[in-house]
C-alpha atoms as a PDB file:
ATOM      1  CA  UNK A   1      73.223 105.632 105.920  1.00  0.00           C
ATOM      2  CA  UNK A   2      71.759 108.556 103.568  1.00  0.00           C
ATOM      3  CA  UNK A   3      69.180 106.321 101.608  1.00  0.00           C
ATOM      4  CA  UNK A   4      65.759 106.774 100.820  1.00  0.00           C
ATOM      5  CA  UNK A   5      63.773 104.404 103.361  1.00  0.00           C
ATOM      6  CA  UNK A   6      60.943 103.979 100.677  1.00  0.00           C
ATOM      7  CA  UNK A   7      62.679 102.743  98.323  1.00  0.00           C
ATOM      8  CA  UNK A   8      65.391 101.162 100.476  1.00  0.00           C
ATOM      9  CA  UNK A   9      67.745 102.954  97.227  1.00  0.00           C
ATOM     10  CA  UNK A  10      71.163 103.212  98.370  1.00  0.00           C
ATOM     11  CA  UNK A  11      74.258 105.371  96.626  1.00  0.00           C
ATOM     12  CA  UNK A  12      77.168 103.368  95.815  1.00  0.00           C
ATOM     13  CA  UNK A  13      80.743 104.353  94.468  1.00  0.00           C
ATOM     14  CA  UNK A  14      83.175 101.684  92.297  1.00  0.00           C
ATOM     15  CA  UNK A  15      86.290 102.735  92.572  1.00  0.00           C
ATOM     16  CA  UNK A  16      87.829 100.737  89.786  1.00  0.00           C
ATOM     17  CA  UNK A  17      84.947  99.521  87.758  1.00  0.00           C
ATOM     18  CA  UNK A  18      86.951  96.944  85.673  1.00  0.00           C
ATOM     19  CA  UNK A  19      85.668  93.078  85.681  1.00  0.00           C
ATOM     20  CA  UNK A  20      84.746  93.054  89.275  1.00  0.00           C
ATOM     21  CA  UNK A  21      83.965  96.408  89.953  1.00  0.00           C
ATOM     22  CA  UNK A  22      81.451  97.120  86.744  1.00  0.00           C
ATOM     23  CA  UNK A  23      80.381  93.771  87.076  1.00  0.00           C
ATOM     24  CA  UNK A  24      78.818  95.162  90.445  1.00  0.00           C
ATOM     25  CA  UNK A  25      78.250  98.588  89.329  1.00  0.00           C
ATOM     26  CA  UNK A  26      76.099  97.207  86.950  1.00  0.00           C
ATOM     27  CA  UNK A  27      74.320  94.633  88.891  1.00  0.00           C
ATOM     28  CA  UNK A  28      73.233  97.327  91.607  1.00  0.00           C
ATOM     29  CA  UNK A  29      72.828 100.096  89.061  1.00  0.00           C
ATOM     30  CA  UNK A  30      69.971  97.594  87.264  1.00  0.00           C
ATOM     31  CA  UNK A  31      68.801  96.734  90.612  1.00  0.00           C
ATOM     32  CA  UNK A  32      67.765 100.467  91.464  1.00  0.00           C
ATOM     33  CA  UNK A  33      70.398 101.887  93.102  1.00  0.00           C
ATOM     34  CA  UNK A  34      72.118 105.077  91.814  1.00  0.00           C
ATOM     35  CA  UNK A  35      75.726 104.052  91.391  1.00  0.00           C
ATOM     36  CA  UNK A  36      79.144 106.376  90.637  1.00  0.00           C
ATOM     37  CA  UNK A  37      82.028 105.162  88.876  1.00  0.00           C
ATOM     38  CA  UNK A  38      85.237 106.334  89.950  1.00  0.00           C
ATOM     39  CA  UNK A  39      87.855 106.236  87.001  1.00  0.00           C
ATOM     40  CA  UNK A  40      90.333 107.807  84.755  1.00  0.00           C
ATOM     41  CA  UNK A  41      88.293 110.515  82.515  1.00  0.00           C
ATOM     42  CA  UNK A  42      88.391 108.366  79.221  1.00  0.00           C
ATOM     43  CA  UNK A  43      86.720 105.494  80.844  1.00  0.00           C
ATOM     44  CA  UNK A  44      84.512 107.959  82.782  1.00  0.00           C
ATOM     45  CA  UNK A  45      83.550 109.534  79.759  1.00  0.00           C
ATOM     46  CA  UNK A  46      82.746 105.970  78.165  1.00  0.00           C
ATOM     47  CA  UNK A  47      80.614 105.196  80.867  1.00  0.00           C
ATOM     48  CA  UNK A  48      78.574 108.334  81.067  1.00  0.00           C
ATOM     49  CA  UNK A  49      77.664 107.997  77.190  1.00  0.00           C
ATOM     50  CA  UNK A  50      77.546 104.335  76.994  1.00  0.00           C
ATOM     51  CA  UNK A  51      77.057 103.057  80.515  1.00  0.00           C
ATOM     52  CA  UNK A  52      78.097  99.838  80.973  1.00  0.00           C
ATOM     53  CA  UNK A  53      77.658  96.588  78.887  1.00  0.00           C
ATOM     54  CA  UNK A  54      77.726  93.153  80.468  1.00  0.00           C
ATOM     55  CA  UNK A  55      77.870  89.721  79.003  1.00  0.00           C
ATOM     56  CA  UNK A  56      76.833  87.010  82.021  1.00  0.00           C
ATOM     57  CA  UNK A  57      75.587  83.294  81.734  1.00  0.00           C
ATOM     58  CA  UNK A  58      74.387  84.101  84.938  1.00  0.00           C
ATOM     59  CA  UNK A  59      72.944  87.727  84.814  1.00  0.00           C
ATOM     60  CA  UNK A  60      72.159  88.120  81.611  1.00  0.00           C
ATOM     61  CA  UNK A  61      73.004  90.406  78.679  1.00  0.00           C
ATOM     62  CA  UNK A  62      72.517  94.367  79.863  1.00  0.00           C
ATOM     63  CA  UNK A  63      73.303  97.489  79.525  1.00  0.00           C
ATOM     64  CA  UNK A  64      73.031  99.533  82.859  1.00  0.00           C
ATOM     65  CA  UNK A  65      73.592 103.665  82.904  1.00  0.00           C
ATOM     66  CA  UNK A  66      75.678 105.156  85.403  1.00  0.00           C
ATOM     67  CA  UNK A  67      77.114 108.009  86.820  1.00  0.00           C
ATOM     68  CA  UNK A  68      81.009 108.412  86.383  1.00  0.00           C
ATOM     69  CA  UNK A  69      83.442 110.999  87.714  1.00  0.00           C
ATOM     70  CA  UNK A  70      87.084 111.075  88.321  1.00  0.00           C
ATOM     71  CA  UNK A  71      86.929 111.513  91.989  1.00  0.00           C
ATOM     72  CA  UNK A  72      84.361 111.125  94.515  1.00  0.00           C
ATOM     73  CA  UNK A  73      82.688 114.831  95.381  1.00  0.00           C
ATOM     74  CA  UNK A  74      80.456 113.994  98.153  1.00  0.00           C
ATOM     75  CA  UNK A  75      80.182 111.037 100.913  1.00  0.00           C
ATOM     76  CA  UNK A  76      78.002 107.915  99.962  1.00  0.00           C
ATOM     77  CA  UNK A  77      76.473 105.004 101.538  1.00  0.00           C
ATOM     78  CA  UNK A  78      79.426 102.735 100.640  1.00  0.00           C
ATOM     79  CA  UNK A  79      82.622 102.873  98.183  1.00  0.00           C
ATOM     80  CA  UNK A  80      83.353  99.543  96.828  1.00  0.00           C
ATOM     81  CA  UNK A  81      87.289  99.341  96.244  1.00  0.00           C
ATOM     82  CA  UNK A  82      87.575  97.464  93.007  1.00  0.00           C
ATOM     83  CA  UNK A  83      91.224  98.213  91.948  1.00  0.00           C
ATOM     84  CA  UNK A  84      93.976  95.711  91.645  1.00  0.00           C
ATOM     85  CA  UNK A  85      96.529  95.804  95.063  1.00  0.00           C
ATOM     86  CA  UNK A  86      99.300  97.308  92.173  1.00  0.00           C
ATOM     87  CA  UNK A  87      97.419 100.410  91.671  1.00  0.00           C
ATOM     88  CA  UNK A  88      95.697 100.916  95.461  1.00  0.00           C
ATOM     89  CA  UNK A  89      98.325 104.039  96.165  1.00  0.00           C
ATOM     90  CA  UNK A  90      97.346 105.696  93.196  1.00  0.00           C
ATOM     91  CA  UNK A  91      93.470 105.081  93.260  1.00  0.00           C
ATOM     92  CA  UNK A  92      93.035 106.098  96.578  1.00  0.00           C
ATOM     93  CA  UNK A  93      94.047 109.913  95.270  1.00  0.00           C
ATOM     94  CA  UNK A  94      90.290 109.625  93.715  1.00  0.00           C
ATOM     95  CA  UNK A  95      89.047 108.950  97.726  1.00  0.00           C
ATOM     96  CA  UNK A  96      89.948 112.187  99.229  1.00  0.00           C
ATOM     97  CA  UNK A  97      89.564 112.031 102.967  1.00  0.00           C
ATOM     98  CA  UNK A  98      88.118 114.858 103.307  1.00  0.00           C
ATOM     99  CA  UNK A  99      84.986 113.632 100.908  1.00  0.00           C
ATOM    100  CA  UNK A 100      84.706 110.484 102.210  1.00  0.00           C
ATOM    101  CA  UNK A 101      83.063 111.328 105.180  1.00  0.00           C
ATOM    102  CA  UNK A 102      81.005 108.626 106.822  1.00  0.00           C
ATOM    103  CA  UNK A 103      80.851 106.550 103.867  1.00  0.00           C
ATOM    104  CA  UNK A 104      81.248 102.582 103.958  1.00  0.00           C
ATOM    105  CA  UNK A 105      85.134 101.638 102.518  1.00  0.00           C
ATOM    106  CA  UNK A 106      84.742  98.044 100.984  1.00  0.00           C
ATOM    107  CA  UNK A 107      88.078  96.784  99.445  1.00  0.00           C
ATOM    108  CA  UNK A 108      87.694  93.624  97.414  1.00  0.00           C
ATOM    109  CA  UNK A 109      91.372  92.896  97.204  1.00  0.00           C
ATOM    110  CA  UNK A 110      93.531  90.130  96.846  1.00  0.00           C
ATOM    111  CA  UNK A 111      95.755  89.544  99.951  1.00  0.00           C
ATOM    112  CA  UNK A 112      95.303  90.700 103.498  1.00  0.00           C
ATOM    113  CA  UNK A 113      97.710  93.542 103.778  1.00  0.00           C
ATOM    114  CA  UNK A 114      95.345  96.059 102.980  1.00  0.00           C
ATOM    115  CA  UNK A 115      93.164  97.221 105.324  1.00  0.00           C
ATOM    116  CA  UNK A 116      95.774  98.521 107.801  1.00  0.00           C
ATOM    117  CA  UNK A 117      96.806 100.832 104.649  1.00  0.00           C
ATOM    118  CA  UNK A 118      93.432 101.703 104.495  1.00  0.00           C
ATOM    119  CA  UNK A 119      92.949 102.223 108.067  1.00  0.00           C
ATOM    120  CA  UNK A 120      95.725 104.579 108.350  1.00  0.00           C
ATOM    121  CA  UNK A 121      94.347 106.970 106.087  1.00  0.00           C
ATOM    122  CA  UNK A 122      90.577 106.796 107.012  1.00  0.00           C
ATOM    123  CA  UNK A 123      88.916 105.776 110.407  1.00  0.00           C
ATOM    124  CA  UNK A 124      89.247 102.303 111.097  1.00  0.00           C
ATOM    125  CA  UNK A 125      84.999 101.898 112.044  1.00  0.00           C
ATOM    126  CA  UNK A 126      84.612 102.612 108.169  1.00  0.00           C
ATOM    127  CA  UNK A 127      87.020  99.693 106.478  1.00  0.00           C
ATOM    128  CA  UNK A 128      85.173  96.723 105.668  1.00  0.00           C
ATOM    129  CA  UNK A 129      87.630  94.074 104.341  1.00  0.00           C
ATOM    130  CA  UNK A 130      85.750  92.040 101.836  1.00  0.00           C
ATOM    131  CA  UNK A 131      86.293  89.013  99.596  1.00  0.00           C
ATOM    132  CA  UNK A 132      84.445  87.988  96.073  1.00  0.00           C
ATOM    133  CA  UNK A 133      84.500  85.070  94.511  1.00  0.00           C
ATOM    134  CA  UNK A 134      84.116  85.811  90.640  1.00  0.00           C
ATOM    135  CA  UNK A 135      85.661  85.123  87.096  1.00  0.00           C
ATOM    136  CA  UNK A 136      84.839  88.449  85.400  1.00  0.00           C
ATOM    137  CA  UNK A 137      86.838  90.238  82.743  1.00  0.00           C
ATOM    138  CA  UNK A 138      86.869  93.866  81.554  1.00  0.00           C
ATOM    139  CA  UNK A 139      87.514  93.613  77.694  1.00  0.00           C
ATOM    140  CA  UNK A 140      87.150  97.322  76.932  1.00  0.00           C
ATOM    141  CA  UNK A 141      85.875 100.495  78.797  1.00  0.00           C
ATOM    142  CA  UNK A 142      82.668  99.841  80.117  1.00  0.00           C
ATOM    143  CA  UNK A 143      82.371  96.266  78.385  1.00  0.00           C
ATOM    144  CA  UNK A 144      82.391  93.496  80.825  1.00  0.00           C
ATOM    145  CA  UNK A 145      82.442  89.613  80.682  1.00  0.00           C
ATOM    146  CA  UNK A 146      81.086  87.714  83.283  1.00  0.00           C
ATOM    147  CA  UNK A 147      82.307  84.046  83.078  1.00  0.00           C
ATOM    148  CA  UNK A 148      82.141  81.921  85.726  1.00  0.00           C
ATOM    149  CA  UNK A 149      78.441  80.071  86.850  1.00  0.00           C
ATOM    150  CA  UNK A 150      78.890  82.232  90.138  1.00  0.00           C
ATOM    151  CA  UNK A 151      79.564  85.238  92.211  1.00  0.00           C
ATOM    152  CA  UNK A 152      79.629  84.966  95.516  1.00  0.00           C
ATOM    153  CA  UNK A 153      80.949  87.522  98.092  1.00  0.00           C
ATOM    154  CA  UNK A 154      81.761  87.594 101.700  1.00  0.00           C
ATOM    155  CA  UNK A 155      81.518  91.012 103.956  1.00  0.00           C
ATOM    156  CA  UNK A 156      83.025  91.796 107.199  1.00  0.00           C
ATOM    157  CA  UNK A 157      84.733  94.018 109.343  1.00  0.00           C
ATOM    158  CA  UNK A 158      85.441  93.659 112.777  1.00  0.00           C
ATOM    159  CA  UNK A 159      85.020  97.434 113.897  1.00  0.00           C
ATOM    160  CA  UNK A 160      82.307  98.574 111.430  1.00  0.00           C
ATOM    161  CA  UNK A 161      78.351  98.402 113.026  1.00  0.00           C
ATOM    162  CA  UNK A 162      76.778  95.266 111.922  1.00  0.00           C
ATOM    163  CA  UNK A 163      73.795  97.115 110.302  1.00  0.00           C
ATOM    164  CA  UNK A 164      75.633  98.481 108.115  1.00  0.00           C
ATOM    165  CA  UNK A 165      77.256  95.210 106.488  1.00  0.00           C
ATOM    166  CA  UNK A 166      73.621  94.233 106.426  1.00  0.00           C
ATOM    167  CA  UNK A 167      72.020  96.813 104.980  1.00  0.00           C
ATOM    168  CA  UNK A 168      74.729  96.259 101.702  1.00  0.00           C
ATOM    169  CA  UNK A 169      74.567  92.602 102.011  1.00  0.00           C
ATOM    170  CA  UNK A 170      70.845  92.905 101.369  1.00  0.00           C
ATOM    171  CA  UNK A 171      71.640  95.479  98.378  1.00  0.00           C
ATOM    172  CA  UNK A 172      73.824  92.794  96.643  1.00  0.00           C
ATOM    173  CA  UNK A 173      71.544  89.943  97.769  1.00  0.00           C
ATOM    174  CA  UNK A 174      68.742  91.221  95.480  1.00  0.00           C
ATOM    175  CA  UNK A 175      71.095  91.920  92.396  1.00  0.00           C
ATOM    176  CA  UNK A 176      71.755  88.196  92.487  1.00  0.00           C
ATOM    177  CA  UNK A 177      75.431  87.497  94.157  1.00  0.00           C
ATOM    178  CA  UNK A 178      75.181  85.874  96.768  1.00  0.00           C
ATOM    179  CA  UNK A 179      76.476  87.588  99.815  1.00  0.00           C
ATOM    180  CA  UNK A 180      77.128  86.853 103.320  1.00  0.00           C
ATOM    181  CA  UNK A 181      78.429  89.008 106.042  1.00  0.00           C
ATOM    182  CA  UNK A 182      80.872  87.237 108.530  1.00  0.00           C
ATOM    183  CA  UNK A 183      82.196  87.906 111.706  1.00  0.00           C
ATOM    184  CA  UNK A 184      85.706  87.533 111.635  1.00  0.00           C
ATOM    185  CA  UNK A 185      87.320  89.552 108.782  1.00  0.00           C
ATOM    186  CA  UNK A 186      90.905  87.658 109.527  1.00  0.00           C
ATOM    187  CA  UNK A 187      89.402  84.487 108.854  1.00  0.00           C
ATOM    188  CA  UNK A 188      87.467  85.907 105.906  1.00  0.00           C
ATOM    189  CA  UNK A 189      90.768  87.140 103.874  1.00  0.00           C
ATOM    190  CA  UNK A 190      92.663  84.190 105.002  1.00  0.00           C
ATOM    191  CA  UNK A 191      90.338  81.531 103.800  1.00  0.00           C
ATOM    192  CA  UNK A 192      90.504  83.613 100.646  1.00  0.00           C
ATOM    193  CA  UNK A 193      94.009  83.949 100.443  1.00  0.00           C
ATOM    194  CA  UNK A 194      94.795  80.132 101.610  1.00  0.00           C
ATOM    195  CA  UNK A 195      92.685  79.419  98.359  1.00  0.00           C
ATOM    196  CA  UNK A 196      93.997  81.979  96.101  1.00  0.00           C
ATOM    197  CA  UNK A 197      98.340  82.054  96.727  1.00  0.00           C
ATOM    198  CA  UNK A 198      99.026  78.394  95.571  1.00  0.00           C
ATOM    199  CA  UNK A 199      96.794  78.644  92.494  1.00  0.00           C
ATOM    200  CA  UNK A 200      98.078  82.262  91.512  1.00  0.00           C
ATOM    201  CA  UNK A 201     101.396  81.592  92.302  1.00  0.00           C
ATOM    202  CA  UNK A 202     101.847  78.094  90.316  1.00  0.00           C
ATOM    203  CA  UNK A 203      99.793  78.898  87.373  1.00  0.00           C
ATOM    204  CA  UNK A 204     101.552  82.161  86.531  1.00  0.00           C
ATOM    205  CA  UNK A 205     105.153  80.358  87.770  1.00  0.00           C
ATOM    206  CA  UNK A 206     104.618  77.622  84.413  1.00  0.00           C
ATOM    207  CA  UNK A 207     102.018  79.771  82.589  1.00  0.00           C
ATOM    208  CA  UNK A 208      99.346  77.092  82.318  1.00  0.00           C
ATOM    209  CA  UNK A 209      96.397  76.403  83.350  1.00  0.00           C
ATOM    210  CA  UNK A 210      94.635  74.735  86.561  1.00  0.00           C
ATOM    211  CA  UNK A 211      94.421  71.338  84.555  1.00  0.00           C
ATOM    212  CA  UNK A 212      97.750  71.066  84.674  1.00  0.00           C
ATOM    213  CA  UNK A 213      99.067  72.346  87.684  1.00  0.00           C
ATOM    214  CA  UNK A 214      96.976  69.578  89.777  1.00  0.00           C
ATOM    215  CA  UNK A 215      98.660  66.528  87.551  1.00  0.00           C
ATOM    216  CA  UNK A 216     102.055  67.991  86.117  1.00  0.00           C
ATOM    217  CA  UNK A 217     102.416  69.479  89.424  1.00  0.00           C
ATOM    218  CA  UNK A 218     100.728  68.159  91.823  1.00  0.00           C
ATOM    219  CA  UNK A 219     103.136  67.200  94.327  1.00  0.00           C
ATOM    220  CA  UNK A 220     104.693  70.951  94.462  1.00  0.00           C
ATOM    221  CA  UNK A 221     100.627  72.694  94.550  1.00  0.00           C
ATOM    222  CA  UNK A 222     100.518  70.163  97.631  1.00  0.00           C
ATOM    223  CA  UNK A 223     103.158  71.130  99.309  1.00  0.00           C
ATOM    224  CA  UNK A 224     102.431  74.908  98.487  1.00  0.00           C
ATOM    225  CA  UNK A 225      98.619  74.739  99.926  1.00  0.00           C
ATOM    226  CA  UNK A 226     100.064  72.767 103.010  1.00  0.00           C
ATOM    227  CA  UNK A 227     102.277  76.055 103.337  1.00  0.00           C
ATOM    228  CA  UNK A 228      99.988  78.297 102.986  1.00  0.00           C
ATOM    229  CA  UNK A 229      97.528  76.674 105.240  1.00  0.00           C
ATOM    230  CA  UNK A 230     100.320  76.594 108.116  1.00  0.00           C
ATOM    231  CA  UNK A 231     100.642  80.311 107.909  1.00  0.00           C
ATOM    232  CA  UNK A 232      96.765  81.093 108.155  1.00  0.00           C
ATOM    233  CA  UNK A 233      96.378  79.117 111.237  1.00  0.00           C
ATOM    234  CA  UNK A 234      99.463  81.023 112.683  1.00  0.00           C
ATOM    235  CA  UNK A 235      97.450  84.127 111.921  1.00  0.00           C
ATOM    236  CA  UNK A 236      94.360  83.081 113.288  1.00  0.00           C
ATOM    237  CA  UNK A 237      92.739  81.944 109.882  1.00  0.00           C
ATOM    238  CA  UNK A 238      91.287  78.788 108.739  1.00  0.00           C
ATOM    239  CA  UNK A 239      93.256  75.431 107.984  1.00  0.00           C
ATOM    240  CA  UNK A 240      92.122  73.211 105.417  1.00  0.00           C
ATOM    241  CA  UNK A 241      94.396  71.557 103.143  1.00  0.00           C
ATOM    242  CA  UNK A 242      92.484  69.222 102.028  1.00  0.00           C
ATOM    243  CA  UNK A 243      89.466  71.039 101.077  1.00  0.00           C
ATOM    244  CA  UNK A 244      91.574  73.084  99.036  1.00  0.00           C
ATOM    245  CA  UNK A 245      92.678  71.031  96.866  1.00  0.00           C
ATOM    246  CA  UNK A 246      89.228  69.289  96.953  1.00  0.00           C
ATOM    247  CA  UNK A 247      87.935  72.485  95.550  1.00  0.00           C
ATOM    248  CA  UNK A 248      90.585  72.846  93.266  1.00  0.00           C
ATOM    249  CA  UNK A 249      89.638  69.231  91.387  1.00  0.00           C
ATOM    250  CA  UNK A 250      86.330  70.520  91.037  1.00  0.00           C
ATOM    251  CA  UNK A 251      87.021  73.455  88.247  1.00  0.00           C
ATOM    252  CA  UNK A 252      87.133  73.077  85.060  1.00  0.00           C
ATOM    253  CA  UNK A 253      91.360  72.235  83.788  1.00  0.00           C
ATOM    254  CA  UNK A 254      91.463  75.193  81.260  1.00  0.00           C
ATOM    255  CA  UNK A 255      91.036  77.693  84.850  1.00  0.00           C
ATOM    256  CA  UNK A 256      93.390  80.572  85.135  1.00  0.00           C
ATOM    257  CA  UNK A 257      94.218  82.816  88.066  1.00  0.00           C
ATOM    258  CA  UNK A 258      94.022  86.730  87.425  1.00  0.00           C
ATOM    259  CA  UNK A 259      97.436  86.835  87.939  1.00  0.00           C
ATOM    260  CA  UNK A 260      98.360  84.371  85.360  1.00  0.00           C
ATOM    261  CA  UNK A 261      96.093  86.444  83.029  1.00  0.00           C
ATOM    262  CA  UNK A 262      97.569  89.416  84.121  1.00  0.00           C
ATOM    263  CA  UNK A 263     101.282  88.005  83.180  1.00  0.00           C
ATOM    264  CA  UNK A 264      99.955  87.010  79.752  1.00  0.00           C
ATOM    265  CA  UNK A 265      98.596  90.466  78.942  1.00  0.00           C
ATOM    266  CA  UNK A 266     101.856  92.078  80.280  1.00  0.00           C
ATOM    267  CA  UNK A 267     100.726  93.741  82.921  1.00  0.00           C
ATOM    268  CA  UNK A 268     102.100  94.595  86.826  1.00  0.00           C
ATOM    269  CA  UNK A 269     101.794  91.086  89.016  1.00  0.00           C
ATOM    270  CA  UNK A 270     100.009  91.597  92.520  1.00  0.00           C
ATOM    271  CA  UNK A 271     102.943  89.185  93.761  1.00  0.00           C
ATOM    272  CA  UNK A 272     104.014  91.427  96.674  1.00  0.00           C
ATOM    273  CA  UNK A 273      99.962  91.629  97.914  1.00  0.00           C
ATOM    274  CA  UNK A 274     100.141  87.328  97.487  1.00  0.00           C
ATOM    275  CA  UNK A 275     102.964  86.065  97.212  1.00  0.00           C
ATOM    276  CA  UNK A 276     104.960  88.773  99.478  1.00  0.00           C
ATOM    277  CA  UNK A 277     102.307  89.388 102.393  1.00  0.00           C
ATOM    278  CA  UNK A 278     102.583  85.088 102.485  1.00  0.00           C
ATOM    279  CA  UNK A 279     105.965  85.249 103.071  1.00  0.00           C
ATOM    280  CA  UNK A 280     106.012  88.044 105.642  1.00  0.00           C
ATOM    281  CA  UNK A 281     102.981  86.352 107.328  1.00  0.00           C
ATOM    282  CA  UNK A 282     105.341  83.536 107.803  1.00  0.00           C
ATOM    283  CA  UNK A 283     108.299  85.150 108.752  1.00  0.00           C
ATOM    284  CA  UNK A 284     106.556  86.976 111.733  1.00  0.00           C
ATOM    285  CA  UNK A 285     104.874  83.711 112.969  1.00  0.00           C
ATOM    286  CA  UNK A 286     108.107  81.483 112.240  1.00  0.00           C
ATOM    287  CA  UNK A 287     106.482  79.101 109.616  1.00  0.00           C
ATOM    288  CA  UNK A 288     108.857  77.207 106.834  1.00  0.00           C
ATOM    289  CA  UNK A 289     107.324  77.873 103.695  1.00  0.00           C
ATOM    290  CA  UNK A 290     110.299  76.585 101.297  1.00  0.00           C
ATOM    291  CA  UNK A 291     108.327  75.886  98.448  1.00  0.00           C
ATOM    292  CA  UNK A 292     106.649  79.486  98.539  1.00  0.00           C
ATOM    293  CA  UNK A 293     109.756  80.894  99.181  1.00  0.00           C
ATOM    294  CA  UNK A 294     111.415  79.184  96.162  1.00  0.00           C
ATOM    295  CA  UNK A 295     107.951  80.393  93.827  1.00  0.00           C
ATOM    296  CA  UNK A 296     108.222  83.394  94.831  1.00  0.00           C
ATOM    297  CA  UNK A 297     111.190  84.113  94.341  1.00  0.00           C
ATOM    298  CA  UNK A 298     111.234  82.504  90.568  1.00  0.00           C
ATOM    299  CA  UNK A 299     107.908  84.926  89.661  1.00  0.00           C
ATOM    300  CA  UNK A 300     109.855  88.297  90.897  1.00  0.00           C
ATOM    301  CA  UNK A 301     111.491  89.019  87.572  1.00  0.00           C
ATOM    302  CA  UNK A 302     108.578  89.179  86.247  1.00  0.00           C
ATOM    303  CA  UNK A 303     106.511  91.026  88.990  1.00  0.00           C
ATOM    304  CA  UNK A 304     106.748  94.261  86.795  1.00  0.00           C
END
């Protein structure tokens, strides 16, 4: 990696630095590292001048200054890939190959279709597969809300060199998230995903919140995390049903997936990257999933 062993300062793109993305930006920029936003030229221009504002029970209220450009010009220590699954294709054109060199590639996106995509266009050794867990909002260019009590994130990738998830995981460590780096990257995005699809799906399905999806509809978020569960072990993921919902009873009933939030604001549904990679997951390994099926298949009008 190209950082300065003094000061142990590494350079960092966000490619997409909405709630997640400038959430981190910001985090690493205040920690010391020199971070690059990758965006459209009005928000880059907004960030240059203004940098970027957070509001955080958590972290605090800060403003951090970064760098901002519309593409990346030169390789970096690692990318962090920050966009929603909707507008991946038409991101990436801001990651030319050619540029990207030998830097890190760390997609925090919902579903687990996407690193072959990303494998296909850059070498495989440099796609780390990532989750976050994180409730953190974007309300204007370069102003970002940090909401939930946590942030938590979980790197892997099974063909990139160990020191290299460590040296980041120790970059994020000291901004505060807590970060881990796992072995297994299909049991990483799967334990994600087994978690995410029957919250995201139901919620957005009746438009309400978390609350009442475990009474109203219990029975049906049941049968959808017993689904969804089915499929992961089938791909070699984790199997918990009961945890899940476990978890679930633990947040607060006014919770709302970004996908539910995404409907309400009228904007494209990452249904295909949830709800569709869940049914093709099953399809290949010959699981029933009726109840997804049926869910699905309701949200797709509105899928945008």
């Amino acid at each position: 990696m190209t950082q300065d062993v003094l000061q142990n300062r590494l350079t960092i793109a966000v490619l997409g630095p909405g709630g997640v993305g400038g959430l981190l930006a910001a985090l690493l920029s205040r920690s010391g590292h020199r971070v690059v936003c990758l965006a459209s030229e009005t928000t880059a221009d907004t960030l240059r001048t203004r940098g970027l504002r957070v509001r955080s029970g958590q972290f605090g209220n800060f403003t951090a200054e970064v760098e901002a450009d519309t593409e990346l010009r030169a390789p970096v220590d690692a990318c962090l890939i920050t966009v929603k699954a909707t507008s991946l294709d038409a991101a990436l054109t801001r990651l030319p190959a050619a540029t990207v060199g030998d830097t890190l590639l760390v997609p925090f996106l919902n579903g687990v279709e996407h690193p072959a995509l990303l494998r296909a266009r850059y070498r495989p050794e440099q796609v780390a597969p990532s989750t976050i867990r994180v409730e953190s909002t974007r309300v204007a260019p370069g102003e970002i809300e940090h909401g939930s009590p946590f942030a938590q994130i979980d790197l892997a990738g099974d063909p990139v060199p160990r020191p290299r998830l460590d040296t980041l995981a120790t970059a994020l460590t000291e901004t505060g998230v807590t970060t881990q780096v796992l072995d297994d990257e299909t049991a990483a995005l799967w334990a994600k995903m087994s978690f995410l699809a029957p919250i995201a799906l139901l919620t957005t399905r009746y438009g309400v919140p978390l609350g009442e999806i475990r009474g109203r509809h219990r029975e049906e978020l049941t049968a959808l995390v017993t689904e969804t569960a089915a499929v992961s072990r089938a791909c070699g993921g984790p199997a918990d049903p009961q945890g899940v919902l476990a978890r679930y009873d633990t947040f607060p009933p006014g919770t709302k997936s970004s996908m539910q939030r995404d409907a309400e604001a009228g904007r494209p549904l990452e249904l295909d990257a949830i709800g569709g990679a869940l049914l093709r997951a099953a399809t290949r390994h010959g699981v029933p999933v009726p109840t997804a099926t049926r869910v699905v298949t309701e949200l797709t009008p509105q899928a945008g």
